[in-house]
N, C-alpha and C. Protein backbone atom coordinates (compact mmCIF):
# COMPACT_ATOMS: atom_id res chain seq x y z
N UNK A 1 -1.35 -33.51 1.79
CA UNK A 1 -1.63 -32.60 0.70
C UNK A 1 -0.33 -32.01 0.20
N UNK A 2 0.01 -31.68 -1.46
CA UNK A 2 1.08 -31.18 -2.26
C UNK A 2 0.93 -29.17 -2.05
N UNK A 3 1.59 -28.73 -1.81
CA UNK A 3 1.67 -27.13 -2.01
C UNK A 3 2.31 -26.90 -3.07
N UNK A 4 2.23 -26.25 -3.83
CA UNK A 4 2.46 -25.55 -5.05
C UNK A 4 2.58 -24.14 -5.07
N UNK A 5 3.97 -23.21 -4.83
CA UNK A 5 3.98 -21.88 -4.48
C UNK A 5 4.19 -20.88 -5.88
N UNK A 6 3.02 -20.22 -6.14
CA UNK A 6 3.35 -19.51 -7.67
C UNK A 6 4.15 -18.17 -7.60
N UNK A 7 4.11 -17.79 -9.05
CA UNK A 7 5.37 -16.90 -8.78
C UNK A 7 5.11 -15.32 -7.76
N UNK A 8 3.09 -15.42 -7.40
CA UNK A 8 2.78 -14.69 -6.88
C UNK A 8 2.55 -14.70 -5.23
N UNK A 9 3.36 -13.80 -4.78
CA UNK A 9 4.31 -14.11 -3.31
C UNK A 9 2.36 -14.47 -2.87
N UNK A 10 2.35 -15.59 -1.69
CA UNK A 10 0.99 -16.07 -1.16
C UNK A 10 0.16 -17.00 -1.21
N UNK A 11 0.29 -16.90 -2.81
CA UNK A 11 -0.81 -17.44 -3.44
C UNK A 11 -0.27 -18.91 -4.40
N UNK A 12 -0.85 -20.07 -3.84
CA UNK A 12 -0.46 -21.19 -4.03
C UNK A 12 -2.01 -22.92 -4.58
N UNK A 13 -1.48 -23.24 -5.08
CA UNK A 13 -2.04 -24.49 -5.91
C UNK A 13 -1.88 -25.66 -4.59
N UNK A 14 -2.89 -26.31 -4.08
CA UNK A 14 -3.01 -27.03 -3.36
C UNK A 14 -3.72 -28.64 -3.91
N UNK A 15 -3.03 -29.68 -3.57
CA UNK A 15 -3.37 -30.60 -4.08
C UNK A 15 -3.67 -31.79 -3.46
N UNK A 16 -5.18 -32.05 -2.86
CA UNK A 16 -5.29 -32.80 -1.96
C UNK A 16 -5.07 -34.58 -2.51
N UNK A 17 -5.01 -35.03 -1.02
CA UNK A 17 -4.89 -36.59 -1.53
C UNK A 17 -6.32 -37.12 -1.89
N UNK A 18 -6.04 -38.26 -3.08
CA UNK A 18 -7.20 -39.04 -3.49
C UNK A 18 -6.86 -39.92 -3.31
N UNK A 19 -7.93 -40.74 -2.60
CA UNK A 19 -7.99 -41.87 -2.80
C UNK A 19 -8.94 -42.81 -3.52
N UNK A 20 -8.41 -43.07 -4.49
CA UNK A 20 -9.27 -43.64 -5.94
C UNK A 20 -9.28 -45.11 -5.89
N UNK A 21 -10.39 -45.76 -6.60
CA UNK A 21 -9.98 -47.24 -6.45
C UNK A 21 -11.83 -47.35 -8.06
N UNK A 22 -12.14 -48.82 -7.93
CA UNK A 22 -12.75 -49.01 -8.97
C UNK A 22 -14.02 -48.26 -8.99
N UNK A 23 -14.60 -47.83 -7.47
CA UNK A 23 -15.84 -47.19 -7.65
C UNK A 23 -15.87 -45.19 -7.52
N UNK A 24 -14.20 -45.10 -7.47
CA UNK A 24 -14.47 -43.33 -7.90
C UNK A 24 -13.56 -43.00 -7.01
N UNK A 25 -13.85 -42.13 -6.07
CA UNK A 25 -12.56 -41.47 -5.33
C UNK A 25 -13.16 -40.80 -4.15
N UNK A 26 -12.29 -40.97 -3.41
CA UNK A 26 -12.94 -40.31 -2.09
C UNK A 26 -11.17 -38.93 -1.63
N UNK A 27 -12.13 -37.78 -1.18
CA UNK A 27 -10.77 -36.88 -0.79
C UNK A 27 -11.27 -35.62 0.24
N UNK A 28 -10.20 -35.24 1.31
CA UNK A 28 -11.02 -34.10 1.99
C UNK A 28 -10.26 -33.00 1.50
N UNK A 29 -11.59 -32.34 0.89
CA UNK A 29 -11.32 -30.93 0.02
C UNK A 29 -11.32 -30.19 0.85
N UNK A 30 -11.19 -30.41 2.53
CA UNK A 30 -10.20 -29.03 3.19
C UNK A 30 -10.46 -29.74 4.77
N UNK A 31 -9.17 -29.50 5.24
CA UNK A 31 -8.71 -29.90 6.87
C UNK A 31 -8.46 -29.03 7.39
N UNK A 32 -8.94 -28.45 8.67
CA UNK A 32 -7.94 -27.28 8.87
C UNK A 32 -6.79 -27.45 9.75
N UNK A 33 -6.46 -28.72 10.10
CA UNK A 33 -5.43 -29.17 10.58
C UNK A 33 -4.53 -29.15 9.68
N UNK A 34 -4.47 -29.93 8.48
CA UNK A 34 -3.57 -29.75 7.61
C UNK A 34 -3.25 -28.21 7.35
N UNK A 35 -4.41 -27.65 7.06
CA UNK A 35 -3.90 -26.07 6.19
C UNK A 35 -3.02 -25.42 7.30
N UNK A 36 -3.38 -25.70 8.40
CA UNK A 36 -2.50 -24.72 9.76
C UNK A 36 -1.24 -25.39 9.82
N UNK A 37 -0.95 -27.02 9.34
CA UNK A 37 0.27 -27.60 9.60
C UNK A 37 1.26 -26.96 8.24
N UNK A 38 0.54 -26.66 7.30
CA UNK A 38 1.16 -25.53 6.02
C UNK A 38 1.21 -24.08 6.01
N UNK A 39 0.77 -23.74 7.03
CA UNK A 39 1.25 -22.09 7.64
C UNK A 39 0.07 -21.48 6.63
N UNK A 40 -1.29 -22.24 6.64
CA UNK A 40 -2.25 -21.54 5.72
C UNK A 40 -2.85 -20.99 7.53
N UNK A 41 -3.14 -19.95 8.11
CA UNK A 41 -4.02 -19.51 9.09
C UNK A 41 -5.19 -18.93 8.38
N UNK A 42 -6.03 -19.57 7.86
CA UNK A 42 -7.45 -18.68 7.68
C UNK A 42 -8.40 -19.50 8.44
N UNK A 43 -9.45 -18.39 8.17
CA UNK A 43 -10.88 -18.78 9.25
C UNK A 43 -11.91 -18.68 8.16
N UNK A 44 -12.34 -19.61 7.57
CA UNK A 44 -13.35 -19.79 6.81
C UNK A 44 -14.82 -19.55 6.81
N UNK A 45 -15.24 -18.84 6.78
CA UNK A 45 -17.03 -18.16 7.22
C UNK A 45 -17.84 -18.63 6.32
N UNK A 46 -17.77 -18.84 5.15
CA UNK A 46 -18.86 -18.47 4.06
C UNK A 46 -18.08 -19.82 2.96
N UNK A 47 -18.92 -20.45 2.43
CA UNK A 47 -19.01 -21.16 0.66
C UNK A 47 -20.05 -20.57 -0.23
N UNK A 48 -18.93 -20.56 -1.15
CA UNK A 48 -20.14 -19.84 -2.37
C UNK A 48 -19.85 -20.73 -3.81
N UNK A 49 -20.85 -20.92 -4.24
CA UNK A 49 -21.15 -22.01 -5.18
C UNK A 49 -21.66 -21.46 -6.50
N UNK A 50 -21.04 -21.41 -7.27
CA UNK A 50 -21.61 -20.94 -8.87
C UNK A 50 -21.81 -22.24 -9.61
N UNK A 51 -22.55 -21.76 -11.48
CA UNK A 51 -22.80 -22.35 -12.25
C UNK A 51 -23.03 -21.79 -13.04
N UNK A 52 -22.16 -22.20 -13.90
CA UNK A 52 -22.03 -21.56 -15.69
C UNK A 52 -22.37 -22.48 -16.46
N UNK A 53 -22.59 -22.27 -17.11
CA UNK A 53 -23.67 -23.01 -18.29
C UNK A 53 -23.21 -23.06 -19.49
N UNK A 54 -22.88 -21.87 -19.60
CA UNK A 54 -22.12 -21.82 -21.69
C UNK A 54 -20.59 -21.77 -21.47
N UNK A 55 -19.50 -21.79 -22.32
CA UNK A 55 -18.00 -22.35 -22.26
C UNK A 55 -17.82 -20.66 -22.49
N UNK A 56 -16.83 -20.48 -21.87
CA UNK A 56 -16.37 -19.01 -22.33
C UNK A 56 -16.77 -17.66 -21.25
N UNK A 57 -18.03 -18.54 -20.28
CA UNK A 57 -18.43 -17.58 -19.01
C UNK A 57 -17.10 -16.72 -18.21
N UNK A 58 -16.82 -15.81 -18.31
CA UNK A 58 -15.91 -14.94 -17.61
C UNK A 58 -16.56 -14.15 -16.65
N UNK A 59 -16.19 -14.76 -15.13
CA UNK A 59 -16.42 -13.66 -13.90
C UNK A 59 -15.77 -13.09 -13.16
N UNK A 60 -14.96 -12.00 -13.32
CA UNK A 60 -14.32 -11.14 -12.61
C UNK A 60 -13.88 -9.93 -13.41
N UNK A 61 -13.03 -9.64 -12.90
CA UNK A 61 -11.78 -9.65 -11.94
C UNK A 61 -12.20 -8.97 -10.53
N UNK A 62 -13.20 -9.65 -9.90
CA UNK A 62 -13.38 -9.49 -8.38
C UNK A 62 -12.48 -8.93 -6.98
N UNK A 63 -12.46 -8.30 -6.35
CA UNK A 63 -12.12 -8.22 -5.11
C UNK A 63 -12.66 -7.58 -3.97
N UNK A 64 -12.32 -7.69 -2.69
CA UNK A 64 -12.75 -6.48 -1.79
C UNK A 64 -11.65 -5.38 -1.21
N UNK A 65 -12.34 -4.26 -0.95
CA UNK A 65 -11.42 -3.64 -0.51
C UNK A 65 -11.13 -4.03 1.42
N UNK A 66 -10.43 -3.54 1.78
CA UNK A 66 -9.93 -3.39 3.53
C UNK A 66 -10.72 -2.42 3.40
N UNK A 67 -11.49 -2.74 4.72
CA UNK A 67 -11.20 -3.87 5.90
C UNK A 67 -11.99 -5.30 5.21
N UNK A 68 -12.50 -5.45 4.23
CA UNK A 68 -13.30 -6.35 4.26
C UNK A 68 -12.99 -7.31 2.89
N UNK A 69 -11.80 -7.07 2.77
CA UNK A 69 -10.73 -8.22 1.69
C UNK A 69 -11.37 -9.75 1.84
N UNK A 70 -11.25 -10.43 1.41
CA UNK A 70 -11.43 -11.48 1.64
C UNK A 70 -10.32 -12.84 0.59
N UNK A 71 -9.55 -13.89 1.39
CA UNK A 71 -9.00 -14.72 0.80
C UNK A 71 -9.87 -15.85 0.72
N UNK A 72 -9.50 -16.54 -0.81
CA UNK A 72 -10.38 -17.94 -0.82
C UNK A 72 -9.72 -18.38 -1.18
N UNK A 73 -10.60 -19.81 -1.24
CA UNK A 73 -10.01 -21.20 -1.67
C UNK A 73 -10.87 -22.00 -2.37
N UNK A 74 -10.49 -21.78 -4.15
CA UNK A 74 -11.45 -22.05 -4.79
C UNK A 74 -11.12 -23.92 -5.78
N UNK A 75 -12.11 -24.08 -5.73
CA UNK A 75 -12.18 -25.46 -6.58
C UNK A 75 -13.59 -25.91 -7.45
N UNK A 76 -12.88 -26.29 -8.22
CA UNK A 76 -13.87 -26.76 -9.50
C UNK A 76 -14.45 -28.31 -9.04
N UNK A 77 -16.21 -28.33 -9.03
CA UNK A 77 -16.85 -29.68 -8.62
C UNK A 77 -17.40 -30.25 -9.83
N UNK A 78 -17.30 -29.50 -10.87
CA UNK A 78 -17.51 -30.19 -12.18
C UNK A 78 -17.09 -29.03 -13.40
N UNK A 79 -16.81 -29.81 -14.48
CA UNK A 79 -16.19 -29.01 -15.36
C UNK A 79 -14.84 -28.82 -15.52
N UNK A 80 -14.49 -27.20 -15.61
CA UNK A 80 -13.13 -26.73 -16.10
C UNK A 80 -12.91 -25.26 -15.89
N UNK A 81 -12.20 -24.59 -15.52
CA UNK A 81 -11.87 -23.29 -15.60
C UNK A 81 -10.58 -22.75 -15.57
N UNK A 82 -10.44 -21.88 -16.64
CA UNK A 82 -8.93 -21.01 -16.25
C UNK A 82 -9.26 -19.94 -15.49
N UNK A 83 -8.66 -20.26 -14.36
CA UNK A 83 -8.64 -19.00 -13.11
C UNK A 83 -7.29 -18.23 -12.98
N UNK A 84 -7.21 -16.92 -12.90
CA UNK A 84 -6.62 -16.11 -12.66
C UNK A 84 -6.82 -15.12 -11.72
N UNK A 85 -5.20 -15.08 -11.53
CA UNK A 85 -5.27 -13.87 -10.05
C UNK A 85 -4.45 -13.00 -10.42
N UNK A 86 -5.09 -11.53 -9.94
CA UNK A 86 -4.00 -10.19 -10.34
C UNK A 86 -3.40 -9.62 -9.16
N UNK A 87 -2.34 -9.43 -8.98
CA UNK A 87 -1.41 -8.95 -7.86
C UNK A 87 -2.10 -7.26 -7.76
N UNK A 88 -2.86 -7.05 -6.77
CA UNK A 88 -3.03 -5.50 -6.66
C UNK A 88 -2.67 -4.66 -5.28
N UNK A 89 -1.29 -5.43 -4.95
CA UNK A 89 -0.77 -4.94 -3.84
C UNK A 89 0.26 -3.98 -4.34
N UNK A 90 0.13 -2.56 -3.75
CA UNK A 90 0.79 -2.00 -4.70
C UNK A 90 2.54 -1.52 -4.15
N UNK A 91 2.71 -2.01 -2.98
CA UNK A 91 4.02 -2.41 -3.10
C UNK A 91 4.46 -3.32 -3.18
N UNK A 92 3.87 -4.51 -3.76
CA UNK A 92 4.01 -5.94 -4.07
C UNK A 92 5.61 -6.11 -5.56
N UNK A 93 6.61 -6.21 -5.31
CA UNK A 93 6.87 -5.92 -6.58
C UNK A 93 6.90 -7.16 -7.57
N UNK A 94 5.78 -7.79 -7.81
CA UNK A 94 4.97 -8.14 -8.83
C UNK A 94 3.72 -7.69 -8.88
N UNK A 95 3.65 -6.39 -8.43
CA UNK A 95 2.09 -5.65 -8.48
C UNK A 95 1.53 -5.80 -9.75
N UNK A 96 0.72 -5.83 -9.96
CA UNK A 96 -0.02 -5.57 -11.58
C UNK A 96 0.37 -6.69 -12.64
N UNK A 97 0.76 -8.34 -12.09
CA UNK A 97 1.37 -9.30 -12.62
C UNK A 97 0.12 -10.31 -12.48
N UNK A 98 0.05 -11.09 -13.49
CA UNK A 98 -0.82 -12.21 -12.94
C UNK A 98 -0.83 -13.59 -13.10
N UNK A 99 -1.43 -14.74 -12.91
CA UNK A 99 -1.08 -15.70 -12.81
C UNK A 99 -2.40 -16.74 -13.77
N UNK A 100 -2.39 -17.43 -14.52
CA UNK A 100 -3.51 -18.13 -14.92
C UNK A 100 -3.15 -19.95 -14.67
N UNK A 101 -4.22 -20.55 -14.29
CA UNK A 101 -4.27 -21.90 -14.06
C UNK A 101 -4.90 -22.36 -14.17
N UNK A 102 -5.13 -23.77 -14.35
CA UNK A 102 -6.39 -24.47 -14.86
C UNK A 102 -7.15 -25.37 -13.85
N UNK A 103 -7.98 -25.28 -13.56
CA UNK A 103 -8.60 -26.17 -11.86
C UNK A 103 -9.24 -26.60 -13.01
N UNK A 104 -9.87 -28.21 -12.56
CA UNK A 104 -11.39 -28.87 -12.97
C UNK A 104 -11.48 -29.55 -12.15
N UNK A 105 -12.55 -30.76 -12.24
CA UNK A 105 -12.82 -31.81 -11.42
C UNK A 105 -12.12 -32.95 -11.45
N UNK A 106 -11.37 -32.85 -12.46
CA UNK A 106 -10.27 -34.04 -12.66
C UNK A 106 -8.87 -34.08 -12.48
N UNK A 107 -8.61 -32.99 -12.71
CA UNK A 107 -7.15 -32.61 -11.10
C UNK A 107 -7.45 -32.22 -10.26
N UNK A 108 -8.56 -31.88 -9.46
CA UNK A 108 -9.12 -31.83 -8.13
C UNK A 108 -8.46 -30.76 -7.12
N UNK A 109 -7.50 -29.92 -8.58
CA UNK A 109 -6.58 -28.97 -7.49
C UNK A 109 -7.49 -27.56 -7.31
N UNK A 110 -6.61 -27.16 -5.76
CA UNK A 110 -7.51 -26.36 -5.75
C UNK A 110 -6.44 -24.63 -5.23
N UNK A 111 -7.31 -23.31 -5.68
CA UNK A 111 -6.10 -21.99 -5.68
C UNK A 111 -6.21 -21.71 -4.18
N UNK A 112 -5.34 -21.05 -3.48
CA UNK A 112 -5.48 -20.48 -2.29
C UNK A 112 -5.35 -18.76 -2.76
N UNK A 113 -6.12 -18.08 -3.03
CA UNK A 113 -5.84 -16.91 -3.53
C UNK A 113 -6.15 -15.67 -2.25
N UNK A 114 -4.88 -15.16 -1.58
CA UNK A 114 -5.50 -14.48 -0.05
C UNK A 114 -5.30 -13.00 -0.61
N UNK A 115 -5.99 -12.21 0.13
CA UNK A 115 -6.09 -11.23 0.38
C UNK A 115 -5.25 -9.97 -0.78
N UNK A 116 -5.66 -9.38 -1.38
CA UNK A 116 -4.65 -8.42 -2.13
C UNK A 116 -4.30 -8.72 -3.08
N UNK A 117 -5.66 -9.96 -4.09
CA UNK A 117 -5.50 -10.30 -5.30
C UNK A 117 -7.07 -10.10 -5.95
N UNK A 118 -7.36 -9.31 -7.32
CA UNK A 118 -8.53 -9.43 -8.10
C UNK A 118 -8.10 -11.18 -8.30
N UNK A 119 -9.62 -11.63 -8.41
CA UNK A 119 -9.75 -12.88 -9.04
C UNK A 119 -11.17 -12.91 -10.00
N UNK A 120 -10.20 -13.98 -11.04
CA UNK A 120 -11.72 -14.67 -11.60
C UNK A 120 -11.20 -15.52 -12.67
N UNK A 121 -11.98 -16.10 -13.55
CA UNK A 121 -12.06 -17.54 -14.29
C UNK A 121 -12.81 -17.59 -15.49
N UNK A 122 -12.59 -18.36 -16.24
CA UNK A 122 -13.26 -18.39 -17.75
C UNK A 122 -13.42 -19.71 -17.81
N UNK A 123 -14.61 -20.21 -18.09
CA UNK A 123 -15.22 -21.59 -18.39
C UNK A 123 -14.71 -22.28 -19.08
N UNK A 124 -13.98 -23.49 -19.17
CA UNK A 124 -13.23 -23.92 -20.60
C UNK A 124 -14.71 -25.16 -20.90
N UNK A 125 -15.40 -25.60 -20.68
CA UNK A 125 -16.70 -26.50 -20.80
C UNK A 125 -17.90 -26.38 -20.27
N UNK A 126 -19.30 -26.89 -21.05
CA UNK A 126 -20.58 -25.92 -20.54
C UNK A 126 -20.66 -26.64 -18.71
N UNK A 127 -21.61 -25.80 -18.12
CA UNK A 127 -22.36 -26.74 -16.92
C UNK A 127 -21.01 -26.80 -16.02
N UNK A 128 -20.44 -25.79 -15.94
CA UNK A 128 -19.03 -25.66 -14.85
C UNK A 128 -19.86 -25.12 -13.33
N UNK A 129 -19.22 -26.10 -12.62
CA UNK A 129 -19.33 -25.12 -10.71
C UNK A 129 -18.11 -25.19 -10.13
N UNK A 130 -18.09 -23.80 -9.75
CA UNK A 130 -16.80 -23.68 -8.74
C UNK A 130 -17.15 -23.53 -7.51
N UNK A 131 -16.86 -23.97 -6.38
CA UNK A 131 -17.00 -23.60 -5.21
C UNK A 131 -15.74 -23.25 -4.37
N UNK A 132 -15.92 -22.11 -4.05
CA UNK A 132 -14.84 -21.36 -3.08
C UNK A 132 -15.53 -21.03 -2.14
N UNK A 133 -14.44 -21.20 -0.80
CA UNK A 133 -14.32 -20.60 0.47
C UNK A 133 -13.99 -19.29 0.89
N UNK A 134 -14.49 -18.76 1.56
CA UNK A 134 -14.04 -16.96 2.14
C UNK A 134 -13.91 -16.72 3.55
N UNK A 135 -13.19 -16.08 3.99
CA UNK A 135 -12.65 -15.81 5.32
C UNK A 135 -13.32 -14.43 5.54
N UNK A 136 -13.99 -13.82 4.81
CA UNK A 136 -14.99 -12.64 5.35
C UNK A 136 -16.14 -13.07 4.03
N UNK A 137 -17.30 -11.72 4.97
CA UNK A 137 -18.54 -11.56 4.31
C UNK A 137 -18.69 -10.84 3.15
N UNK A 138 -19.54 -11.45 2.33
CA UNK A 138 -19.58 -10.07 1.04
C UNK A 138 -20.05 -8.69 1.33
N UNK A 139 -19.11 -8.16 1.16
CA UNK A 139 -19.47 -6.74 1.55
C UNK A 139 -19.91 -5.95 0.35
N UNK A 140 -20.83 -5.48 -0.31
CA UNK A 140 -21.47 -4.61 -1.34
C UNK A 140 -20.66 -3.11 -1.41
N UNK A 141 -20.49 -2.33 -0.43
CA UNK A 141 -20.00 -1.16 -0.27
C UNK A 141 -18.39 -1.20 -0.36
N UNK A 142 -17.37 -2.73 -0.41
CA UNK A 142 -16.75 -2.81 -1.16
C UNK A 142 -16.52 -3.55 -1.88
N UNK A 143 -17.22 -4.12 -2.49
CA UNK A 143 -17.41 -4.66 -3.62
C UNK A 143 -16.40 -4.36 -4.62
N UNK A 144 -15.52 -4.80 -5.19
CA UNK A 144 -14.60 -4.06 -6.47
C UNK A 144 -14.35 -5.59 -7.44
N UNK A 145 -13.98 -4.30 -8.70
CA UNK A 145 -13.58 -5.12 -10.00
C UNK A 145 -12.12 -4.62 -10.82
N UNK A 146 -12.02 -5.26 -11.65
CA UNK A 146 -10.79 -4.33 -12.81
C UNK A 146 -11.48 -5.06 -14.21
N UNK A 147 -11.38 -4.21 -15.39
CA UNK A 147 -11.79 -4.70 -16.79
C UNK A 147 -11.02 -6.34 -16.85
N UNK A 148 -11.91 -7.37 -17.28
CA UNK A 148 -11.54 -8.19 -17.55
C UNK A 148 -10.35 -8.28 -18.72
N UNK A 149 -10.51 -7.29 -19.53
CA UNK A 149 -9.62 -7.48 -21.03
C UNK A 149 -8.88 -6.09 -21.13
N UNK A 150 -8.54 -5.59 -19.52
CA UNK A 150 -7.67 -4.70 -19.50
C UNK A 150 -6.37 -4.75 -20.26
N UNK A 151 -6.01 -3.64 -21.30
CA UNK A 151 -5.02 -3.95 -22.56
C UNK A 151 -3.79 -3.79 -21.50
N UNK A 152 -3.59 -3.20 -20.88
CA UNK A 152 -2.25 -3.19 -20.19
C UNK A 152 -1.55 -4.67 -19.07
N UNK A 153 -3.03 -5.30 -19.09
CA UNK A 153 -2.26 -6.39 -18.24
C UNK A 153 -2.07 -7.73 -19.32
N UNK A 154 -2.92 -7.68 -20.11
CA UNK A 154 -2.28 -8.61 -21.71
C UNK A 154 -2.83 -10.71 -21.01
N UNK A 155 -3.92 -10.39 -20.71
CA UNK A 155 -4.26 -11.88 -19.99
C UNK A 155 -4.96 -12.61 -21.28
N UNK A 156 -4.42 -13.30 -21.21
CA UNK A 156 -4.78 -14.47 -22.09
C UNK A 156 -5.79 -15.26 -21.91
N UNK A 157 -6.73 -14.63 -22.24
CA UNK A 157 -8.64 -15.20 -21.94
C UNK A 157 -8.14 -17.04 -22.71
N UNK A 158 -8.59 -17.31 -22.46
CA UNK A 158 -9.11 -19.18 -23.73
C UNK A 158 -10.29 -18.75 -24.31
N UNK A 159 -10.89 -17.55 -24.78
CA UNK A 159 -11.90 -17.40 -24.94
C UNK A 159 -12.32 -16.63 -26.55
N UNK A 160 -12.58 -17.07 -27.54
CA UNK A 160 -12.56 -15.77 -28.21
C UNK A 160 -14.11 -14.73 -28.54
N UNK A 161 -15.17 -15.74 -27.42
CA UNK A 161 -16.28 -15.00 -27.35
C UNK A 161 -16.66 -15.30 -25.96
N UNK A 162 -16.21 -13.60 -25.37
CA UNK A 162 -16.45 -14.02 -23.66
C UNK A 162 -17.98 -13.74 -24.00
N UNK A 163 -18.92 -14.23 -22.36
CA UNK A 163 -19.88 -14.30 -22.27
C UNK A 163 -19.88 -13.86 -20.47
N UNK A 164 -20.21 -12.16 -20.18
CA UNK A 164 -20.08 -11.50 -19.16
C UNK A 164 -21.54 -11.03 -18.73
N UNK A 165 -21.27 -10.78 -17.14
CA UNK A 165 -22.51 -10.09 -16.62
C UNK A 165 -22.71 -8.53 -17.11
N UNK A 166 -23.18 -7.76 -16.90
CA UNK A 166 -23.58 -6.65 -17.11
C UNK A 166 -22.41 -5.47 -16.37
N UNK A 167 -22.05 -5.84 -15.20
CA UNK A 167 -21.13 -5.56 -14.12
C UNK A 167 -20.04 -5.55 -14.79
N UNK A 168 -19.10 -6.84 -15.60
CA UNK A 168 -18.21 -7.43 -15.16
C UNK A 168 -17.45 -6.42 -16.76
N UNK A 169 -18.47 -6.10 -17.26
CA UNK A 169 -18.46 -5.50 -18.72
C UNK A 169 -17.96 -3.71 -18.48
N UNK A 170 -18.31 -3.42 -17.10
CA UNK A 170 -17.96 -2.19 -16.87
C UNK A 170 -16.83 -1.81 -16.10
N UNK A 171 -16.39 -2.86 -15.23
CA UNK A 171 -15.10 -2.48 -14.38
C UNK A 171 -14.37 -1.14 -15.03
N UNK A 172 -13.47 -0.83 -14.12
CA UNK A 172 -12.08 -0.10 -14.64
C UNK A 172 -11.03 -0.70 -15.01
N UNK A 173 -10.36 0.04 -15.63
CA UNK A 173 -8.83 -0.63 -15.89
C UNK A 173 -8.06 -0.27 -14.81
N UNK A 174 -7.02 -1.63 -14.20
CA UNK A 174 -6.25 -1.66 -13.31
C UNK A 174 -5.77 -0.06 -12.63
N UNK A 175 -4.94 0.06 -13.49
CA UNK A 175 -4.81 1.99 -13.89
C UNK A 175 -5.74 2.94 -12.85
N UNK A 176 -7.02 2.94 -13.69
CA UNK A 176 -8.46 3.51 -12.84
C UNK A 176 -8.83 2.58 -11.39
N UNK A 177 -8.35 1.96 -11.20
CA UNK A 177 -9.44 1.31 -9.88
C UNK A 177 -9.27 1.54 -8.61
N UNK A 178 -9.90 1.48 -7.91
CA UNK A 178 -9.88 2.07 -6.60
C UNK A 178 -9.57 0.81 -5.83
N UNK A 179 -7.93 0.75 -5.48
CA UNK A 179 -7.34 -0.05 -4.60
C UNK A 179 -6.71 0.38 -3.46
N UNK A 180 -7.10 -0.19 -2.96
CA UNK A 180 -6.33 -0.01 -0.82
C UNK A 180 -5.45 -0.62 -0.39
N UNK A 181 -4.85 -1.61 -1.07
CA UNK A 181 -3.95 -2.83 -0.79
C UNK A 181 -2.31 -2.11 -0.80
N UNK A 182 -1.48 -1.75 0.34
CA UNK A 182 -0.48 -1.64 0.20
C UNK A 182 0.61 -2.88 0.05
């Protein structure tokens, strides 16, 4: 597998091997031999599997707080998405910086986004699933968000008619949010 280290200290683009030939492709979308031979140490508990339907679906900017953070490892099984991650470590000094990338099913790459980053993604085609991995449980009681179209962080949706949950419409701005991440 290729590592890809972005400019956000952690958090890296992983690119497994395919092996393709006339009837499609065969690839293991996660070893944990490999990830430990790349100084990835996580313990994977949980897959969670979405599906968006209309182009333009925006879900986040997600996170948890400590103790119950959680890093994933997300990949697109059909479709397209620009995923983004926001640095909310706040002595990180790229705190409040973020990163956008494009996963689908046809670069097969996939984000390692750990601990002490909001995440989330915008549909670039209908009938998209992402499936990511988590190293803890969803915890409700910390549950957190930041405004998707927070004016101070200036993220460049692909979108010019998002299509949000009810939730995702109310976050705070970066500014306002209740973060624990030193």
């Amino acid at each position: 597998m290729n590592t890809i280290s972005l400019k956000l200290e952690g958090a890296k683009i992983i690119e497994p091997v395919v092996h393709g030939d006339h009837r499609g492709f065969f690839m293991e979308s996660y070893n944990e031999k490999l990830m430990n031979d790349n100084q990835f140490d996580y313990t994977f508990i949980q897959d969670n599997q979405s599906l968006s339907v209309e182009t333009g679906v925006i879900r986040g900017l997600h996170y948890q707080l400590d103790p119950k953070a959680q890093t994933k490892l997300i990949r697109v099984i059909s479709g397209a998405i620009y995923d983004v991650i926001l640095d909310i470590r706040k002595s990180s000094p790229t705190f409040g910086q973020w990163v956008g990338v494009i996963l689908s099913e046809h670069n097969r790459r996939q984000l390692l986004v750990p601990k002490g980053f909001a995440h989330g993604f915008c549909t670039l085609v209908p009938n998209t699933q992402v499936l990511y991995k988590v190293d803890e449980y969803y915890s409700p009681e910390n549950d957190r968000g930041i405004l998707w179209n927070d004016p101070a962080l200036g993220i460049d949706w692909p979108t010019s008619n998002a299509v949000l949950s009810e939730k995702d419409q109310k976050h705070p701005t970066l500014a306002e949010a209740d973060i624990n991440f030193d």
